[in-house]
PDB file of N, CA and C in Angstrom:
ATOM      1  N   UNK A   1      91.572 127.009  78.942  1.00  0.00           N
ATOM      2  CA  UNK A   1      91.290 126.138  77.825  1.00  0.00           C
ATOM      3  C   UNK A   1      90.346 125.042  78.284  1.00  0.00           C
ATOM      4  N   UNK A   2      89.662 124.559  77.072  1.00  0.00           N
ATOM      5  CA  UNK A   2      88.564 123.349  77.790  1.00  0.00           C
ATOM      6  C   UNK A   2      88.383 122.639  76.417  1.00  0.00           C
ATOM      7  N   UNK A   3      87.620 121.598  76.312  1.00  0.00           N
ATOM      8  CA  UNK A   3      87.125 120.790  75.216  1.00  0.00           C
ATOM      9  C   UNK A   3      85.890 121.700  74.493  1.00  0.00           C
ATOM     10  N   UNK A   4      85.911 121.305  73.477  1.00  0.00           N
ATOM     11  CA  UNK A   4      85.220 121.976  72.829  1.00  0.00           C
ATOM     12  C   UNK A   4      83.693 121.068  73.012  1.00  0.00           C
ATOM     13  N   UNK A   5      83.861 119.954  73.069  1.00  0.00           N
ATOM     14  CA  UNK A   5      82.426 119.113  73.222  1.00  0.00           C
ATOM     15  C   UNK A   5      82.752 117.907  74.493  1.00  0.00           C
ATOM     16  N   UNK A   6      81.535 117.557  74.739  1.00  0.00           N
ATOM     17  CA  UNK A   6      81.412 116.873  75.847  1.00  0.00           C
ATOM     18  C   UNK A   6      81.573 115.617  75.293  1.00  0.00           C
ATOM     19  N   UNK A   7      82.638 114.862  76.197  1.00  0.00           N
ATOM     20  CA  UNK A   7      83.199 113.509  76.053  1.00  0.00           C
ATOM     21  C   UNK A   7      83.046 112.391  76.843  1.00  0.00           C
ATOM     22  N   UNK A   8      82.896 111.331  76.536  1.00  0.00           N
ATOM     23  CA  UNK A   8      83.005 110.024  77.864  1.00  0.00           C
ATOM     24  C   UNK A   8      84.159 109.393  77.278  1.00  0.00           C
ATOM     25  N   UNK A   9      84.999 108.797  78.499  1.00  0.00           N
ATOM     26  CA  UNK A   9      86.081 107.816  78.518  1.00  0.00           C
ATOM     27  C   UNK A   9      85.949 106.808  78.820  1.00  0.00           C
ATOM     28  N   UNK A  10      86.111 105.746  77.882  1.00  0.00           N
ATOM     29  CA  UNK A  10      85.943 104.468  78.299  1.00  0.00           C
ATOM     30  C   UNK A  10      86.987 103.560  78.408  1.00  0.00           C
ATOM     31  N   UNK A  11      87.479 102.738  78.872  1.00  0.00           N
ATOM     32  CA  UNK A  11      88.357 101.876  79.605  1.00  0.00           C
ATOM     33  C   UNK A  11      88.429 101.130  78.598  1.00  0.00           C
ATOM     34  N   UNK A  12      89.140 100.675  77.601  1.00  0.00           N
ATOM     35  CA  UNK A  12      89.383  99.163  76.451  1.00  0.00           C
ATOM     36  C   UNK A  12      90.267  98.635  76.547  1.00  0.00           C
ATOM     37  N   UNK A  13      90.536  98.537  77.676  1.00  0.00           N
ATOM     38  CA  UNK A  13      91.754  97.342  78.395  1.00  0.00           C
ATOM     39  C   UNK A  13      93.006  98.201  77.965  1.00  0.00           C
ATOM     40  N   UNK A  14      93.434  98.027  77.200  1.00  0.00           N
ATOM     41  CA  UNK A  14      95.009  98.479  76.688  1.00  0.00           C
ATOM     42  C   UNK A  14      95.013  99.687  75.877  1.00  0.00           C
ATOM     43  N   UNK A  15      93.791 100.300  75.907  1.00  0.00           N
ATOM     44  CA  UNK A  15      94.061 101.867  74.780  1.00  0.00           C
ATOM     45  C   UNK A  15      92.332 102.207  75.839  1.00  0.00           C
ATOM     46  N   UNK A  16      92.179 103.850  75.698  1.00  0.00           N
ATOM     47  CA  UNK A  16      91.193 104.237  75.949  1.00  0.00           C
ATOM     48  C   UNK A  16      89.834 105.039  74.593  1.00  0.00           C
ATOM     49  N   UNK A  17      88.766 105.483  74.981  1.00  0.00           N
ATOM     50  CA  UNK A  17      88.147 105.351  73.379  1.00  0.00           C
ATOM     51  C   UNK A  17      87.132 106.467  74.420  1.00  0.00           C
ATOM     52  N   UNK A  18      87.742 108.316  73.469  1.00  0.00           N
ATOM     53  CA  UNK A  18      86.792 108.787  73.918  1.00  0.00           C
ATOM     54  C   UNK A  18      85.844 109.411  73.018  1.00  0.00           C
ATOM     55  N   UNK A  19      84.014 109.490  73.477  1.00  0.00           N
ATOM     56  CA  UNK A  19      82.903 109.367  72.628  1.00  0.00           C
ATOM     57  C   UNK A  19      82.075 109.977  72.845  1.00  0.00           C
ATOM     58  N   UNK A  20      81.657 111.357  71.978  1.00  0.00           N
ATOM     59  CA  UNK A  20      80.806 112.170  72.293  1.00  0.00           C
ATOM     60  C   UNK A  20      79.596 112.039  73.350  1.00  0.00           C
ATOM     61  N   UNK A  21      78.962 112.834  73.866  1.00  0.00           N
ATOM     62  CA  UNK A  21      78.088 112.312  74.229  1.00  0.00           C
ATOM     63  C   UNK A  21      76.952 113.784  74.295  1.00  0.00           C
ATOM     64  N   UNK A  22      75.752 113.149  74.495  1.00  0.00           N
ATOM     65  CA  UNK A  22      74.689 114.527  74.518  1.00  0.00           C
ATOM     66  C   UNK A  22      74.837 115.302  73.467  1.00  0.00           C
ATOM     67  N   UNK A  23      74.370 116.220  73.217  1.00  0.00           N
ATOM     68  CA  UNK A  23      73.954 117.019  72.027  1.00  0.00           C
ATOM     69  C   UNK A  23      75.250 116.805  71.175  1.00  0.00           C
ATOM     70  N   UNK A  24      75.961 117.027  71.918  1.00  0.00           N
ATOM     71  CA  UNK A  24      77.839 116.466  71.078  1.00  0.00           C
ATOM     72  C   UNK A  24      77.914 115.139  70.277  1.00  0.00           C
ATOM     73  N   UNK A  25      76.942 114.873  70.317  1.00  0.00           N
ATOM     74  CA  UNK A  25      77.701 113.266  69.565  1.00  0.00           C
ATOM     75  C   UNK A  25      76.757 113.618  68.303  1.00  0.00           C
ATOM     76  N   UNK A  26      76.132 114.973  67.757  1.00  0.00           N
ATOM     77  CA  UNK A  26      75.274 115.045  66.283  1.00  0.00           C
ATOM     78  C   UNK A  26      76.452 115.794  65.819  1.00  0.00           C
ATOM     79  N   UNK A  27      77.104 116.865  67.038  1.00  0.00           N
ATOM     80  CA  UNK A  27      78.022 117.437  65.996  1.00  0.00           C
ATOM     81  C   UNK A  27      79.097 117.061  65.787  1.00  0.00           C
ATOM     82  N   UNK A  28      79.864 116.088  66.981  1.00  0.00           N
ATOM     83  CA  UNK A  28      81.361 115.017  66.274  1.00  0.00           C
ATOM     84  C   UNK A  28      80.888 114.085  66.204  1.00  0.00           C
ATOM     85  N   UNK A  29      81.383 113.203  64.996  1.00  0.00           N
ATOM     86  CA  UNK A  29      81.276 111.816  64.802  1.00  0.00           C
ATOM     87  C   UNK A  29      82.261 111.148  64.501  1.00  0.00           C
ATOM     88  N   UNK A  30      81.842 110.415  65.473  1.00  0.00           N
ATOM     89  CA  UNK A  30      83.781 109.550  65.457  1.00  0.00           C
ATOM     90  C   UNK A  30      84.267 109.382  66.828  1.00  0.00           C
ATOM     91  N   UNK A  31      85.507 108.747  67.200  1.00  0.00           N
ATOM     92  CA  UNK A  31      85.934 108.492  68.671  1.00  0.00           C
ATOM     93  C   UNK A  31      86.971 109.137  68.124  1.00  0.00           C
ATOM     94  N   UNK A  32      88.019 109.320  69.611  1.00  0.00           N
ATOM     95  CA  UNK A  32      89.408 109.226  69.528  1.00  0.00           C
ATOM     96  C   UNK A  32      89.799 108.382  70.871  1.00  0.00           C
ATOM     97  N   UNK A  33      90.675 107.827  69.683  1.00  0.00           N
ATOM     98  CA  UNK A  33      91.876 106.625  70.722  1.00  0.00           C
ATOM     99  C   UNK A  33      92.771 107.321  71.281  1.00  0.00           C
ATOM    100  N   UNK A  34      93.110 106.878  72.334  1.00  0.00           N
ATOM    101  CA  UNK A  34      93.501 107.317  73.734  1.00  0.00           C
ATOM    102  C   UNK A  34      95.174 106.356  73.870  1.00  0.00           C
ATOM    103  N   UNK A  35      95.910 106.859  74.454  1.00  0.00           N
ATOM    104  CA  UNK A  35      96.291 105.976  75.365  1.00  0.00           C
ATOM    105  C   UNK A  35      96.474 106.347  77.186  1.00  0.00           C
ATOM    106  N   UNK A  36      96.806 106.150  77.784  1.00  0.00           N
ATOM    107  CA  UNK A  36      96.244 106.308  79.017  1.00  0.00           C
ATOM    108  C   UNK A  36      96.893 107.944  79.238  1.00  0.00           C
ATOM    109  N   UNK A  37      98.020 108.048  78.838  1.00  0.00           N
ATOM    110  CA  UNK A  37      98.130 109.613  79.410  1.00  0.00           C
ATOM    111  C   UNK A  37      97.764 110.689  78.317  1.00  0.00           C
ATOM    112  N   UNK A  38      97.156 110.625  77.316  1.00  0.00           N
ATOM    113  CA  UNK A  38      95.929 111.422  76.655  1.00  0.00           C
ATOM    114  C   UNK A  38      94.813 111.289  77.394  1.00  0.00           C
ATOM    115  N   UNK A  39      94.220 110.462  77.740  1.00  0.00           N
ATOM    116  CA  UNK A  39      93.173 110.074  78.116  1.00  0.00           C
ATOM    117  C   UNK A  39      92.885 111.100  79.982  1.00  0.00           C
ATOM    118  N   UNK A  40      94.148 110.509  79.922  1.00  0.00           N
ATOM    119  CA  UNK A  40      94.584 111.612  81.646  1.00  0.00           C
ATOM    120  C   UNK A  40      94.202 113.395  81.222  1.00  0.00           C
ATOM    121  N   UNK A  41      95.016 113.515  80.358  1.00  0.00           N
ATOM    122  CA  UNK A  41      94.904 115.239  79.646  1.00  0.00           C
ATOM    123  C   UNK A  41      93.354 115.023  79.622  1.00  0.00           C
ATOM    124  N   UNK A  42      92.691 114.647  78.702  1.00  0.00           N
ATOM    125  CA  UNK A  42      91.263 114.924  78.147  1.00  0.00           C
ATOM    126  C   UNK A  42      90.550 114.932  79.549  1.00  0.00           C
ATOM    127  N   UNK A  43      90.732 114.430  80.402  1.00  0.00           N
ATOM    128  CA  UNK A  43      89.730 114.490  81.445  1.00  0.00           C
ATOM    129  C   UNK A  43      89.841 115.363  82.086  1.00  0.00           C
ATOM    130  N   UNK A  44      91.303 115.823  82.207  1.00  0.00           N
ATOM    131  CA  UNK A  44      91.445 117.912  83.089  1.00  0.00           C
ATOM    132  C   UNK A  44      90.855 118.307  81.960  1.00  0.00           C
ATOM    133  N   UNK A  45      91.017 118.711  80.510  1.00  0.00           N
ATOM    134  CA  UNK A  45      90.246 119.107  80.051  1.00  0.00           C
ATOM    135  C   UNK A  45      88.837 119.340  79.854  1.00  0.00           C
ATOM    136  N   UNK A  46      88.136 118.710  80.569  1.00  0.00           N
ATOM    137  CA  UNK A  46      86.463 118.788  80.958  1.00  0.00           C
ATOM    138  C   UNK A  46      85.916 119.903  80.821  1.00  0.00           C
ATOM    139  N   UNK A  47      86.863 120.523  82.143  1.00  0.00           N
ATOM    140  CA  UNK A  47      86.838 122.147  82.914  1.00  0.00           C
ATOM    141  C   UNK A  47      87.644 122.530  82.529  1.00  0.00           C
ATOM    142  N   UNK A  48      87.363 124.136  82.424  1.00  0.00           N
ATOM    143  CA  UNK A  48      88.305 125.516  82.001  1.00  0.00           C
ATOM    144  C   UNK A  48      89.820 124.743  83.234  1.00  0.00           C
ATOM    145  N   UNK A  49      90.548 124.705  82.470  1.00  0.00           N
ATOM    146  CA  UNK A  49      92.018 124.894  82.768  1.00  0.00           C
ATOM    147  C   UNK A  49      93.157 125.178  82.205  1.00  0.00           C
ATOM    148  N   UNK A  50      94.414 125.639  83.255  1.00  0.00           N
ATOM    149  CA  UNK A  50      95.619 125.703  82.267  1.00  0.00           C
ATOM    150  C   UNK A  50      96.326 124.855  81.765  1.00  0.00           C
ATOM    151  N   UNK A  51      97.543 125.367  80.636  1.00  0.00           N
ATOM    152  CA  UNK A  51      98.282 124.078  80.523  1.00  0.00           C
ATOM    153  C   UNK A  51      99.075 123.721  81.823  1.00  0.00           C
ATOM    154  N   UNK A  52      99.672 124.800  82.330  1.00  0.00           N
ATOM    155  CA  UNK A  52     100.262 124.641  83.603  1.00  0.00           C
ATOM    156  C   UNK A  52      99.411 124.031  84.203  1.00  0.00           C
ATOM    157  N   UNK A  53      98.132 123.879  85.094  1.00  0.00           N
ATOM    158  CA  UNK A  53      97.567 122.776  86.037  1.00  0.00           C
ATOM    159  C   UNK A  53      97.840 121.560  85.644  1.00  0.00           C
ATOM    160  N   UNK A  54      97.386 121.004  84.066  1.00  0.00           N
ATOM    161  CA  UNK A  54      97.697 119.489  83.656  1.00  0.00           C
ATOM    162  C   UNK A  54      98.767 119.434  83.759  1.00  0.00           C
ATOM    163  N   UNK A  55      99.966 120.252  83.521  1.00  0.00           N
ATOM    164  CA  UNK A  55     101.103 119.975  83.736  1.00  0.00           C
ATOM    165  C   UNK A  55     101.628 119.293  85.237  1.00  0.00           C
ATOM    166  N   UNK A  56     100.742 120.303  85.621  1.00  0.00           N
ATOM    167  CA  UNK A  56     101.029 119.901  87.483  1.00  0.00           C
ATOM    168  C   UNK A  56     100.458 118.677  87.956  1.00  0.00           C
ATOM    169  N   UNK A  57      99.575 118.459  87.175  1.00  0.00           N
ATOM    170  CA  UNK A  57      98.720 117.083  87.596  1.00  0.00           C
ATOM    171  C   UNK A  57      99.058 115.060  87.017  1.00  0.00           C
ATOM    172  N   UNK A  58     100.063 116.036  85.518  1.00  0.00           N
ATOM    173  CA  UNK A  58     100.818 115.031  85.214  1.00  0.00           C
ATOM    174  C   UNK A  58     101.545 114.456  85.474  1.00  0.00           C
ATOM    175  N   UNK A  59     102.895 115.572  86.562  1.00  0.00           N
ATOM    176  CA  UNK A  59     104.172 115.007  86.693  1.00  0.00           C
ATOM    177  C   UNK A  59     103.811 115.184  88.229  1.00  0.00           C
ATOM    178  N   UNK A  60     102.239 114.996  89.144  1.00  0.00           N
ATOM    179  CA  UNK A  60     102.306 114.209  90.006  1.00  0.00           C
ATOM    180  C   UNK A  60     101.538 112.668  89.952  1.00  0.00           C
ATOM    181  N   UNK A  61     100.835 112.645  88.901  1.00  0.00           N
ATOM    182  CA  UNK A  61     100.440 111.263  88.738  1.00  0.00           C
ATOM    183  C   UNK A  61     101.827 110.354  88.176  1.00  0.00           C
ATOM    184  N   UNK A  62     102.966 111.004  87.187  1.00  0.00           N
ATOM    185  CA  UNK A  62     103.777 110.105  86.367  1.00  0.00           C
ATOM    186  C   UNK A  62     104.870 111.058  87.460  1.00  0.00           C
ATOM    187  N   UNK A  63     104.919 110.239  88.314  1.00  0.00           N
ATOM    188  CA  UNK A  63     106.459 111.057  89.228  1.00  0.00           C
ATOM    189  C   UNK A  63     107.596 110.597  88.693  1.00  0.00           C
ATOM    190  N   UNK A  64     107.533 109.741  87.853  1.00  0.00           N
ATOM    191  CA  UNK A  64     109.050 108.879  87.533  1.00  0.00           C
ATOM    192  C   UNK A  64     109.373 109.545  86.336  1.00  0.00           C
ATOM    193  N   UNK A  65     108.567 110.227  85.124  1.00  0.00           N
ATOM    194  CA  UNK A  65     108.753 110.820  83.887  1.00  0.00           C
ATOM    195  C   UNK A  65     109.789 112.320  84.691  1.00  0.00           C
ATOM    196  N   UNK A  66     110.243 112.921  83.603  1.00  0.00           N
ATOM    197  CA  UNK A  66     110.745 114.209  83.602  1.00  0.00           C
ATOM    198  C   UNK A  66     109.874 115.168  83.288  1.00  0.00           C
ATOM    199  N   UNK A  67     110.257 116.552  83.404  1.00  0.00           N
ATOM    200  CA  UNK A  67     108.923 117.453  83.498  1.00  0.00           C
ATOM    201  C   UNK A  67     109.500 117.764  81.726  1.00  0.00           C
ATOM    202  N   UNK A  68     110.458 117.807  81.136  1.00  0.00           N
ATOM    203  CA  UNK A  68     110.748 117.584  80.070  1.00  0.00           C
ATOM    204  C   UNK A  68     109.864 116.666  79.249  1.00  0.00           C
ATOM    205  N   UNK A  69     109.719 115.237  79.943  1.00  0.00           N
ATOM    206  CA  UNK A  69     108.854 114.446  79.119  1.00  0.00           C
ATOM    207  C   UNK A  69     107.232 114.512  78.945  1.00  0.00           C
ATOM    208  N   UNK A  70     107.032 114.652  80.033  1.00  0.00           N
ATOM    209  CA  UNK A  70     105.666 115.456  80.567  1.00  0.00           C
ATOM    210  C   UNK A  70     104.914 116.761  79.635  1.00  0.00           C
ATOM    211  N   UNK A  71     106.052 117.903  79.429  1.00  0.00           N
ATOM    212  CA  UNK A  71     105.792 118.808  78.537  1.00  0.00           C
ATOM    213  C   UNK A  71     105.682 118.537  77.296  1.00  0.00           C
ATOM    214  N   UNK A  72     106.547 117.719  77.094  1.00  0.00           N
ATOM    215  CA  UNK A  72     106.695 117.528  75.316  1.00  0.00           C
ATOM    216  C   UNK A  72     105.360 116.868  74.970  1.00  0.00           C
ATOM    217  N   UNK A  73     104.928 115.429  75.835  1.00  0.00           N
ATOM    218  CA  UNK A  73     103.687 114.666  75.636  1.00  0.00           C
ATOM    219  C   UNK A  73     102.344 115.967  75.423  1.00  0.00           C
ATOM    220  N   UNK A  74     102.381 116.784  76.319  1.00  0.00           N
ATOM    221  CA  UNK A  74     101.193 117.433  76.579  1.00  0.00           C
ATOM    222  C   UNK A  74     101.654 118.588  75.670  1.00  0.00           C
ATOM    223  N   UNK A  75     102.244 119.491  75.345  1.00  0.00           N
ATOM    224  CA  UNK A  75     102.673 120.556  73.905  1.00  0.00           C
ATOM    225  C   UNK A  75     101.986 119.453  73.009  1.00  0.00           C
ATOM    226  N   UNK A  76     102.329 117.974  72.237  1.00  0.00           N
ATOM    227  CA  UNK A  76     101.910 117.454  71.518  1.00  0.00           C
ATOM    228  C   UNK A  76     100.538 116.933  71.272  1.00  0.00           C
ATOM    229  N   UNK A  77      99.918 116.659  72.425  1.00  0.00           N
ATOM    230  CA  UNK A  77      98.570 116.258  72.977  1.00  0.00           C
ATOM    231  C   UNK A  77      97.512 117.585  71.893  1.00  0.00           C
ATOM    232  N   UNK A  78      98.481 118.393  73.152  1.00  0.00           N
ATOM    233  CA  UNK A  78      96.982 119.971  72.874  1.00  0.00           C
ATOM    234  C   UNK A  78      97.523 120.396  71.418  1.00  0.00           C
ATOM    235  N   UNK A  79      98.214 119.985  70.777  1.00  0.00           N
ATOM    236  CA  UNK A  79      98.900 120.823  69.820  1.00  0.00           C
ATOM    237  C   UNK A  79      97.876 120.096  68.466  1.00  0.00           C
ATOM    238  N   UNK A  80      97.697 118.392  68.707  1.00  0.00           N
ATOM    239  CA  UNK A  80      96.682 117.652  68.045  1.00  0.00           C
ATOM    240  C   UNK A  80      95.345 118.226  68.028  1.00  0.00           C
ATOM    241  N   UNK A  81      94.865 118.928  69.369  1.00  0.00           N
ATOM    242  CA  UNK A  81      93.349 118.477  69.689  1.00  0.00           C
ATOM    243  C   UNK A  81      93.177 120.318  69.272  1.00  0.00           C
ATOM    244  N   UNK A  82      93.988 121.273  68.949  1.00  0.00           N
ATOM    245  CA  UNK A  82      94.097 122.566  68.178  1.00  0.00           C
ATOM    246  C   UNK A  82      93.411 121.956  67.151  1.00  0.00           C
ATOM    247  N   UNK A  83      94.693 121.395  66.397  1.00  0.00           N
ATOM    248  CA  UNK A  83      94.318 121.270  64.891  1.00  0.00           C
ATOM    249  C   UNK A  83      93.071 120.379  64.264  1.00  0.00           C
ATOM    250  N   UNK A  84      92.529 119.684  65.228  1.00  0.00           N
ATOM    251  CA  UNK A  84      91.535 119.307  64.972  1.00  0.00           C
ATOM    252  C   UNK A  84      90.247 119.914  65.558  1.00  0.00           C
ATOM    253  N   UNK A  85      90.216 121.274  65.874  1.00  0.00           N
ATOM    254  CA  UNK A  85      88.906 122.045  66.291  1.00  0.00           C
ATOM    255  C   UNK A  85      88.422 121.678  67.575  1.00  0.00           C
ATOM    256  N   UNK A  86      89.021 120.988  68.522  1.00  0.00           N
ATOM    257  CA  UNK A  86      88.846 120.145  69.859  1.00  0.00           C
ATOM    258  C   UNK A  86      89.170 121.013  70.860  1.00  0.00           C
ATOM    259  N   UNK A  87      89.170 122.034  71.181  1.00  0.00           N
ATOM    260  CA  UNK A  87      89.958 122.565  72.213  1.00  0.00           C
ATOM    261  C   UNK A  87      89.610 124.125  72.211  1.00  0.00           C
ATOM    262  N   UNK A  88      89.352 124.697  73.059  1.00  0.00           N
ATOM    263  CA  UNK A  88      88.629 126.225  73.212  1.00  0.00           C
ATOM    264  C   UNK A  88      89.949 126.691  73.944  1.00  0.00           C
ATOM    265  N   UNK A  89      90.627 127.969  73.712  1.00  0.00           N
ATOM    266  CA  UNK A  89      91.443 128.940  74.265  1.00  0.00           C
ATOM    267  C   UNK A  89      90.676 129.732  74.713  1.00  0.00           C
TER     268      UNK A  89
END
């Protein structure tokens, strides 16, 4: 799985704001708000990966979460960025 268009992440202190960029920003218009562990997902998402790798990459960046909590965030994450045409299988 990967993003469907090319994104930049930007840092807005307390939420993140990510924004098309290159030929991508004629065909989405609009941001999406972030908070830091979306923002974590969207960036493995760059490159072709699984859900299992982000998974793996989540619950070693958030060691204190459960892999329970971890899953549910990220099932919900990719389950958003489906339904909004964001996301290549």
């Amino acid at each position: 799985m990967k993003l469907r268009f090319n994104f930049t992440i930007m840092d807005m202190g307390d939420e993140f704001a990510a924004v098309p960029v290159d030929e991508d920003a004629a065909k989405f218009h609009g941001m999406l708000k972030l908070n830091a562990v979306s923002a974590d997902i969207l960036e493995q998402l760059k490159e072709e990966t699984t859900p299992e790798k982000v998974h793996a990459y989540l619950k070693k960046k958030y060691s204190d979460s459960t892999d329970d909590e971890i899953g549910h965030t990220l099932v919900n994450f990719l389950n958003q960025l489906v339904h909004e045409g964001l996301l290549i299988y």
